[in-house]
C-alpha atoms as a PDB file:
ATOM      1  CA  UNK A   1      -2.384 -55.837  57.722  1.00  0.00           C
ATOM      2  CA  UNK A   2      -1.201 -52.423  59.251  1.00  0.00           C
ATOM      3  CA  UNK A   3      -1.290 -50.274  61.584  1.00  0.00           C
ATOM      4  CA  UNK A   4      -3.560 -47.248  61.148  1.00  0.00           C
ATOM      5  CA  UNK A   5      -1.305 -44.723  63.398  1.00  0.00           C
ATOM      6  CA  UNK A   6      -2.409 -41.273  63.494  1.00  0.00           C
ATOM      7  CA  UNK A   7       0.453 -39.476  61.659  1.00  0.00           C
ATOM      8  CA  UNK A   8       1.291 -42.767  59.438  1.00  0.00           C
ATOM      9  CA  UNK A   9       4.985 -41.990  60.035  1.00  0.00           C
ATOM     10  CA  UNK A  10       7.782 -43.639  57.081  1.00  0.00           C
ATOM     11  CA  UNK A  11       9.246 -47.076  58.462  1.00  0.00           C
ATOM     12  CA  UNK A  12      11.256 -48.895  55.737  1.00  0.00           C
ATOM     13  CA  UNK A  13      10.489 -52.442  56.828  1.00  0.00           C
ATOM     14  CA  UNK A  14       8.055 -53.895  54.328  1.00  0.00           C
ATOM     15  CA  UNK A  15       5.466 -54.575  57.243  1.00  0.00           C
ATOM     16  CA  UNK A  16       5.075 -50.859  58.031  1.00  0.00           C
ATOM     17  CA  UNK A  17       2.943 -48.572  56.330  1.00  0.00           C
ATOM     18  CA  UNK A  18       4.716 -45.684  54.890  1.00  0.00           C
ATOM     19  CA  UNK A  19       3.660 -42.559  54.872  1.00  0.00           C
ATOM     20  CA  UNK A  20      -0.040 -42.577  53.099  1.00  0.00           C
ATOM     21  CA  UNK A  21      -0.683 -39.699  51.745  1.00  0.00           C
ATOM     22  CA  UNK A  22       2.393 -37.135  50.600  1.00  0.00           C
ATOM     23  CA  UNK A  23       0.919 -33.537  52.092  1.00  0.00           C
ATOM     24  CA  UNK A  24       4.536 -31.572  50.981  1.00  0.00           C
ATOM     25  CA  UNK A  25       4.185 -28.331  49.597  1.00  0.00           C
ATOM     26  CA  UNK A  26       3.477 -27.855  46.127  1.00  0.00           C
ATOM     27  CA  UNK A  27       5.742 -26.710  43.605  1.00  0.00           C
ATOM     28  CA  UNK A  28       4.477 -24.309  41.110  1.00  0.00           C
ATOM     29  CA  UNK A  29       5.674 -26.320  38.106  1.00  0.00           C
ATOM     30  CA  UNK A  30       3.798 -29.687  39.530  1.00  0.00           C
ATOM     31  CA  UNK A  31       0.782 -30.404  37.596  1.00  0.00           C
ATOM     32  CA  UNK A  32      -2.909 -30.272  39.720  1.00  0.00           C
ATOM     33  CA  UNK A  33      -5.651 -31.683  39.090  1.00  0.00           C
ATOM     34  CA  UNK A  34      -8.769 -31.642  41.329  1.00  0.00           C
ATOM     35  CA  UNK A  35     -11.374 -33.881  40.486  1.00  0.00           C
ATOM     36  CA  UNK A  36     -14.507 -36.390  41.908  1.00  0.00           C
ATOM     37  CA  UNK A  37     -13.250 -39.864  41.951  1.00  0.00           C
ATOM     38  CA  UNK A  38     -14.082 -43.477  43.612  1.00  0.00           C
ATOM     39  CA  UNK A  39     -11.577 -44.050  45.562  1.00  0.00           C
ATOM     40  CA  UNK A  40     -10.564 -48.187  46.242  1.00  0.00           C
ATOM     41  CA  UNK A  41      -8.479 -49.334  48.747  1.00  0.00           C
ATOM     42  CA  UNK A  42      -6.955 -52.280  49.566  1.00  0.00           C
ATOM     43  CA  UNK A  43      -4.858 -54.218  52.299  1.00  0.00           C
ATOM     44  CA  UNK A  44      -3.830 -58.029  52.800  1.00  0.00           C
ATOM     45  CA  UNK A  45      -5.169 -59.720  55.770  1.00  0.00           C
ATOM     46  CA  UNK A  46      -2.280 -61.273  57.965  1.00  0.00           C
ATOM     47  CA  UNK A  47       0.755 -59.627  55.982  1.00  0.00           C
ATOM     48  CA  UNK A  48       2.461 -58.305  58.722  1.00  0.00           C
ATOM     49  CA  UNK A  49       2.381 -61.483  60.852  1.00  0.00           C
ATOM     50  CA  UNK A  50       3.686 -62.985  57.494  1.00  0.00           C
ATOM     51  CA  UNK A  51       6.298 -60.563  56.292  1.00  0.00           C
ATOM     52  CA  UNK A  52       7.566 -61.464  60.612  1.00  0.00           C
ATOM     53  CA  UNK A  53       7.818 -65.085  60.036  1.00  0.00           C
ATOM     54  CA  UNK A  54       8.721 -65.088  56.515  1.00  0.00           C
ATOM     55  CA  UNK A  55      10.012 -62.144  54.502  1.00  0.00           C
ATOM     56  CA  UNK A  56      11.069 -63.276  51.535  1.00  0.00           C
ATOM     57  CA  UNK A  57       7.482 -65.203  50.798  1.00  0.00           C
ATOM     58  CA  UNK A  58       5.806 -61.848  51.616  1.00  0.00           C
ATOM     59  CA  UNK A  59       7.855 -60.072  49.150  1.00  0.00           C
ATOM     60  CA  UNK A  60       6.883 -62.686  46.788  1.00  0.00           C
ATOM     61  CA  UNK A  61       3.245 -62.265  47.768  1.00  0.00           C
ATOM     62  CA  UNK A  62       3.410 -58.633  46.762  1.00  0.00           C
ATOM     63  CA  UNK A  63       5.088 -59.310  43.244  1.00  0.00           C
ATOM     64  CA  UNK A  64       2.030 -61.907  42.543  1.00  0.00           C
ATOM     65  CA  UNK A  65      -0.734 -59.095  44.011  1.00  0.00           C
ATOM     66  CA  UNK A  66       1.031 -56.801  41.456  1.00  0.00           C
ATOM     67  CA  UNK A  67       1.148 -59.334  38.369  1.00  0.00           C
ATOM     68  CA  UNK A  68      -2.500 -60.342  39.064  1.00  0.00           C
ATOM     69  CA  UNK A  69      -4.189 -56.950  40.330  1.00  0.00           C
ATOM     70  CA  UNK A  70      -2.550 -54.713  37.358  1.00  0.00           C
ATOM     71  CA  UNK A  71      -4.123 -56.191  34.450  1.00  0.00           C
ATOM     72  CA  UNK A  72      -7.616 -55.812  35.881  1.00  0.00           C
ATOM     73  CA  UNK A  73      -7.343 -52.538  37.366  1.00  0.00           C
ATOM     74  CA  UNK A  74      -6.348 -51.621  33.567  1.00  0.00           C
ATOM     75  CA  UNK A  75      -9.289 -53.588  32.596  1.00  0.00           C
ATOM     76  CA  UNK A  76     -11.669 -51.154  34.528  1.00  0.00           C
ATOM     77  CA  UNK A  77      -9.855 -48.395  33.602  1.00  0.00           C
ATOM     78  CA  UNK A  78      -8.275 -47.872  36.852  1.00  0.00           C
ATOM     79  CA  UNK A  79      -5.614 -45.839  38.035  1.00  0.00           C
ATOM     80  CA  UNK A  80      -3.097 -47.927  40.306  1.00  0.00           C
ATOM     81  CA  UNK A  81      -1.774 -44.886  42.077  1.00  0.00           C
ATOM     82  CA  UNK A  82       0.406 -46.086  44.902  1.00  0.00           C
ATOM     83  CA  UNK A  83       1.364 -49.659  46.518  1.00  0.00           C
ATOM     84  CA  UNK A  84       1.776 -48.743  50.413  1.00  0.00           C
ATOM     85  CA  UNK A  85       3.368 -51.564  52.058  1.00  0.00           C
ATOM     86  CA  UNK A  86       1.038 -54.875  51.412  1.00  0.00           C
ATOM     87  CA  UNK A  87      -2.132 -52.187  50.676  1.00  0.00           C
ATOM     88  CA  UNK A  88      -3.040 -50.378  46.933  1.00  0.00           C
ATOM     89  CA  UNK A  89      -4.254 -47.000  45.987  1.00  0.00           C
ATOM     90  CA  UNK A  90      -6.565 -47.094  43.153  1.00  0.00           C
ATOM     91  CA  UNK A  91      -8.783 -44.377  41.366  1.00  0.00           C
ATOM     92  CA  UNK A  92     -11.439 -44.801  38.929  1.00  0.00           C
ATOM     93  CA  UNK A  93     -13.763 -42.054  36.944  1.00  0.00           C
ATOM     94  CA  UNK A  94     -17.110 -43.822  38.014  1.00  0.00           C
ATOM     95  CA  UNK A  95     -18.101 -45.720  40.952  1.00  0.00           C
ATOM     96  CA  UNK A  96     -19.605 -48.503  38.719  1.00  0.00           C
ATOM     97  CA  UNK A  97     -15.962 -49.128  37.439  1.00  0.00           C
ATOM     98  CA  UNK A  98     -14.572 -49.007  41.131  1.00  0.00           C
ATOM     99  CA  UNK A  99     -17.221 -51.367  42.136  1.00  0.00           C
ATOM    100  CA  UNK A 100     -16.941 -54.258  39.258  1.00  0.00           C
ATOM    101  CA  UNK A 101     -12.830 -53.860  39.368  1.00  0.00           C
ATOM    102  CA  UNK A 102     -13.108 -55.249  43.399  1.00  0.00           C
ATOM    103  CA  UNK A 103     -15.537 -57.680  42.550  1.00  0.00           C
ATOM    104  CA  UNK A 104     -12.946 -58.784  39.793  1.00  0.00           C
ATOM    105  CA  UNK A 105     -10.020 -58.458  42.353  1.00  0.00           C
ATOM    106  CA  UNK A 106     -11.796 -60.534  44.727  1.00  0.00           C
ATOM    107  CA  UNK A 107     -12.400 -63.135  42.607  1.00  0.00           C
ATOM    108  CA  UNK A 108      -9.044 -63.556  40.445  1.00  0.00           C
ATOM    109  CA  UNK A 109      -7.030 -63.678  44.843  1.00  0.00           C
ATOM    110  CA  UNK A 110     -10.147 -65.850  46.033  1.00  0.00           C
ATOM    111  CA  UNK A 111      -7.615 -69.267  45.225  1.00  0.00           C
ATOM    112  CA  UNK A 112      -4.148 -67.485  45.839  1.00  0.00           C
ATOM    113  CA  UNK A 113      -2.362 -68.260  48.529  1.00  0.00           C
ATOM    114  CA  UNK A 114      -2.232 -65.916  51.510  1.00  0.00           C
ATOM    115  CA  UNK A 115      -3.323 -62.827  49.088  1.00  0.00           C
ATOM    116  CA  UNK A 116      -6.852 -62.506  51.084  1.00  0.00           C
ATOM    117  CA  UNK A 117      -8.014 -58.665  50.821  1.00  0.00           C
ATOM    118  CA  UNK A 118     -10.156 -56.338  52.379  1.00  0.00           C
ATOM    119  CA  UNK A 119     -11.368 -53.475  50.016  1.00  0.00           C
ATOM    120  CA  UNK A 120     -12.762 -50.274  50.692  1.00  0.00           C
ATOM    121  CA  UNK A 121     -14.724 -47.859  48.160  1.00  0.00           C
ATOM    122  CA  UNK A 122     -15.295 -44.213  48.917  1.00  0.00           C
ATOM    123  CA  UNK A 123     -16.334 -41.281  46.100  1.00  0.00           C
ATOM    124  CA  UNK A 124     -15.403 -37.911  46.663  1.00  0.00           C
ATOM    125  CA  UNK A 125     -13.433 -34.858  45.603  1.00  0.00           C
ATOM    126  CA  UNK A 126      -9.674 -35.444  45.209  1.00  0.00           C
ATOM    127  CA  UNK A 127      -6.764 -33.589  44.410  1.00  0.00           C
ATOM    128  CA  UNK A 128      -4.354 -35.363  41.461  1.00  0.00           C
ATOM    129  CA  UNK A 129      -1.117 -33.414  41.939  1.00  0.00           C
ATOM    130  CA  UNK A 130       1.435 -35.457  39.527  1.00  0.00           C
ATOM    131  CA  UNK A 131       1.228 -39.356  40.379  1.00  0.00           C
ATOM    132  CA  UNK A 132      -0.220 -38.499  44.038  1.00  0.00           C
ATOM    133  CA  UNK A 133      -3.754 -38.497  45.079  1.00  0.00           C
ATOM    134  CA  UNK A 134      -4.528 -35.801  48.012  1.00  0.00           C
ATOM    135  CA  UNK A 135      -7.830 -35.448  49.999  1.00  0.00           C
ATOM    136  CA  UNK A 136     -10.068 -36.252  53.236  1.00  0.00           C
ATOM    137  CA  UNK A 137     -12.185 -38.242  50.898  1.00  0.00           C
ATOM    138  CA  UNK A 138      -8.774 -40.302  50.461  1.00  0.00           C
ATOM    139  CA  UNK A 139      -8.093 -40.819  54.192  1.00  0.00           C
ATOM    140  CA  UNK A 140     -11.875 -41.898  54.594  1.00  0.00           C
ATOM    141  CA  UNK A 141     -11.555 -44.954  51.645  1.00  0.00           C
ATOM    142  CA  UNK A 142      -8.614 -46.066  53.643  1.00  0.00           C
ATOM    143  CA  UNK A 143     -10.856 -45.551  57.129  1.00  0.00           C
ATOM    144  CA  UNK A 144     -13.853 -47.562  55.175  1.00  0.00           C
ATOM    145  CA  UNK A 145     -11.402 -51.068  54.015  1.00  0.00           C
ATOM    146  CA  UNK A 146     -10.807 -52.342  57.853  1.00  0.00           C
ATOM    147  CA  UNK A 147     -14.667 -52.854  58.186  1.00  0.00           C
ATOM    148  CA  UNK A 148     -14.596 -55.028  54.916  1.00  0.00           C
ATOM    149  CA  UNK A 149     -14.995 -59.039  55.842  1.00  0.00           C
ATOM    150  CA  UNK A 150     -11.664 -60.786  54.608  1.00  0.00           C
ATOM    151  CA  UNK A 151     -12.355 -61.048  50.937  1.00  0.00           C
ATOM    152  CA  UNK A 152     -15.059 -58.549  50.864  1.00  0.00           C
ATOM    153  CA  UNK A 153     -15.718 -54.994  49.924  1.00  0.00           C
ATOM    154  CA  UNK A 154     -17.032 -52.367  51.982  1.00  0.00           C
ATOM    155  CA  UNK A 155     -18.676 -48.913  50.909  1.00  0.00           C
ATOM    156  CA  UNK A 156     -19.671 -45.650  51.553  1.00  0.00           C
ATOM    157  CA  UNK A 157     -23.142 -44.513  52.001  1.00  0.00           C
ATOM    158  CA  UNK A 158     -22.295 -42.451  48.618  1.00  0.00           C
ATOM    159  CA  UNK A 159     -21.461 -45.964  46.756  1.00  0.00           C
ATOM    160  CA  UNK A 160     -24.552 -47.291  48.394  1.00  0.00           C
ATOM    161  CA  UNK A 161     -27.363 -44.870  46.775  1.00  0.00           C
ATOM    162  CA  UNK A 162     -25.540 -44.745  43.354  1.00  0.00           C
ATOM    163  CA  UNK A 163     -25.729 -48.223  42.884  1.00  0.00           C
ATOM    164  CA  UNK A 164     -28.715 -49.778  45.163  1.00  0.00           C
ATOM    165  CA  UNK A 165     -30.748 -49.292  42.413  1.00  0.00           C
ATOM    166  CA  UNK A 166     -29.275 -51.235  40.090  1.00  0.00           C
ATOM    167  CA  UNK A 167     -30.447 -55.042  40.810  1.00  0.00           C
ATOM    168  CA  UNK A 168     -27.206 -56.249  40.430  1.00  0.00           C
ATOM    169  CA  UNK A 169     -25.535 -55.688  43.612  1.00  0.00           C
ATOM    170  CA  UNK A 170     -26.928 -56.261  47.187  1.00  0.00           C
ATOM    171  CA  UNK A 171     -25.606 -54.070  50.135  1.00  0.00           C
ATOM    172  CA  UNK A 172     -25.980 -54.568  53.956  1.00  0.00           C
ATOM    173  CA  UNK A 173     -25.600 -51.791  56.565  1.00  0.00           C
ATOM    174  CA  UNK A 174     -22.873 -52.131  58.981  1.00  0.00           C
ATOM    175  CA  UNK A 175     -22.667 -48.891  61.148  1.00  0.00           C
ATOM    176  CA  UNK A 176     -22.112 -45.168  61.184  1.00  0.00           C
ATOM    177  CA  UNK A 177     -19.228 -44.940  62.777  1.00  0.00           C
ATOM    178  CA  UNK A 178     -17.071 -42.222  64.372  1.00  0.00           C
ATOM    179  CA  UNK A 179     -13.466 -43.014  61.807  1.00  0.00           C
ATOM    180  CA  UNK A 180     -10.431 -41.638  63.251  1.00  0.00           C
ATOM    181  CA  UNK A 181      -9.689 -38.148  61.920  1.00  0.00           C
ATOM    182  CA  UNK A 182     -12.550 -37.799  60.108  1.00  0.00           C
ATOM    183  CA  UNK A 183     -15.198 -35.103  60.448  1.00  0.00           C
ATOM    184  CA  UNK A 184     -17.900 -36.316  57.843  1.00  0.00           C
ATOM    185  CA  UNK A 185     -20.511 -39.015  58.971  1.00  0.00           C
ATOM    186  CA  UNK A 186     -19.866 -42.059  57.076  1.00  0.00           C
ATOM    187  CA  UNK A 187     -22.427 -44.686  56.905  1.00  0.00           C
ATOM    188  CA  UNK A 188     -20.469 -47.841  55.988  1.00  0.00           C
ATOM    189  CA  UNK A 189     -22.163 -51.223  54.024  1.00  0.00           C
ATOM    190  CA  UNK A 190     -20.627 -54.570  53.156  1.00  0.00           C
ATOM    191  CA  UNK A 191     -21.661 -55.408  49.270  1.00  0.00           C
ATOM    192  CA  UNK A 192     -23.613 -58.915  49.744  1.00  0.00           C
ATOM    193  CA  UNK A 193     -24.054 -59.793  46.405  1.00  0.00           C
ATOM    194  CA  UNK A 194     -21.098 -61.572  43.584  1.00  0.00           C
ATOM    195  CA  UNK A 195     -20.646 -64.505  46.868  1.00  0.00           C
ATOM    196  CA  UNK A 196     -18.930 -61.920  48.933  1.00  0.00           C
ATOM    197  CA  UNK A 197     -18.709 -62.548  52.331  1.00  0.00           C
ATOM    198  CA  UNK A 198     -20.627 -60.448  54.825  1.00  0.00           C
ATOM    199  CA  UNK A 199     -19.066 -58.243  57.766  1.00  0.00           C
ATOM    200  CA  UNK A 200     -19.796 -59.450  61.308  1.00  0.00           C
ATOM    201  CA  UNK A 201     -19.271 -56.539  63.684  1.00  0.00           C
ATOM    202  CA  UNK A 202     -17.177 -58.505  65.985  1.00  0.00           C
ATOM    203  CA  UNK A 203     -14.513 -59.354  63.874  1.00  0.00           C
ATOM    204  CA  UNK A 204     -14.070 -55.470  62.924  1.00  0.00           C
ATOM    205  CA  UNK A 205     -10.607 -54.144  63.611  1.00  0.00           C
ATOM    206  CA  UNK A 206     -10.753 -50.771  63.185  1.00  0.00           C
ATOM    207  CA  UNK A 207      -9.777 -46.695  64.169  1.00  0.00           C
ATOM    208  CA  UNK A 208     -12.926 -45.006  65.386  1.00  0.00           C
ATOM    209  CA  UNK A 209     -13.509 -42.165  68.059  1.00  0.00           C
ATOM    210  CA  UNK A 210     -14.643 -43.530  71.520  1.00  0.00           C
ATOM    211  CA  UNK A 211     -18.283 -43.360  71.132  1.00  0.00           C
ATOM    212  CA  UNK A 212     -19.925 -46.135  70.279  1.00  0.00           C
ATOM    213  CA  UNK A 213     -20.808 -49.030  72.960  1.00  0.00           C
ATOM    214  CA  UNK A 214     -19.102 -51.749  71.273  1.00  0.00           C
ATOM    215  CA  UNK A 215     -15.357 -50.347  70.527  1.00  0.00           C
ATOM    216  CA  UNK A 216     -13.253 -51.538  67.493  1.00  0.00           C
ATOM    217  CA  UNK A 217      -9.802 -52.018  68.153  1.00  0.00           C
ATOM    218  CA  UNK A 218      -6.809 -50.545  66.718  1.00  0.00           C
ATOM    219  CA  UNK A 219      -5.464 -53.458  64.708  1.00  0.00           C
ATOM    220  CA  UNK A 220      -2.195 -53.736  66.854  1.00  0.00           C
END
């Protein structure tokens, strides 16, 4: 787990998020890219009470997420953009690919040890400036992953209608929540289908405005 703090400021211990997303200013020679992509990301449920009692096994758990999550990102024809503390930054060219890759992750960690993971899928337009990812769209996959059920997958409304045709997957509505820093209205959706567990609203730890009459908490 982390903490979702407004600014995401750098803390070197390895149960801190660093900071997400790297807004320096561009160089001129640094190569840009802006592009629509589905967005995945990822974060380990209970790593930072983990990492507290035992660092060296959650070190270990992050070498074993890497050895097992790699190949089958590859396999999808992901790209595994940044590892931020215990949680992954993935991109993939079509939202069908982002889709089957999680229900792939989900299933290779379902009989690991400790490496149980939320997953959050978002599309939108992104900016590829060397081997960093840049974007609102980016900030609102990482605001979508908290209101996945440990060892599910949780989607955007944009996810939702390019793929709830196909008879394949099954999504549920969960809420349209106000995220944290985010000026777009989400509607969020568990994926039901592939044995994935569904999200109950009451075990949702996440950063929203103040408007809603249930309120999520912020995870710590």
């Amino acid at each position: 787990g982390y903490p979702q703090n407004d600014d995401y400021p750098q803390i070197s211990t390895i149960n801190k998020r660093t900071n997400l997303f790297n807004f320096h200013s561009m160089s001129p020679k640094e190569k840009i890219e802006r592009k629509l992509a589905a967005i995945v990301f990822s974060d380990i449920v209970g790593f930072t009470q983990l990492s507290a009692k035992n660092e060296p096994a959650a070190l270990k758990l992050l070498d074993k997420q890497r050895d097992t999550l790699k190949p089958i990102v590859a396999e999808h024809n992901g790209n595994w953009l940044k590892e931020i503390g215990d949680g992954l930054l993935l991109s993939f060219n079509t939202n069908m690919e982002a889709v089957n890759c999680s229900i792939a992750i989900q299933k290779a960690v379902k009989e690991i040890k400790d490496l149980n993971l939320r997953i959050g899928i978002h599309n939108g337009e992104v900016v590829f400036q060397d081997n960093d990812i840049l974007g609102d769209d980016v900030n609102i996959a990482s605001r979508i992953e908290p209101f996945a059920a440990p060892g599910g997958i949780a989607v955007s409304q944009k996810i939702e209608q390019d793929l709830s045709s196909n008879p394949e997957f099954k999504f549920k509505f969960i809420d349209t929540p106000n995220l944290k820093g985010v000026k777009q209205k989400v509607s969020i959706y568990c994926i039901t289908s592939h044995e994935l567990p569904e999200t109950k609203k009451s075990q949702i730890n996440a950063k929203i405005e103040h408007k809603k009459k249930y309120f999520y908490n912020a995870r710590f």
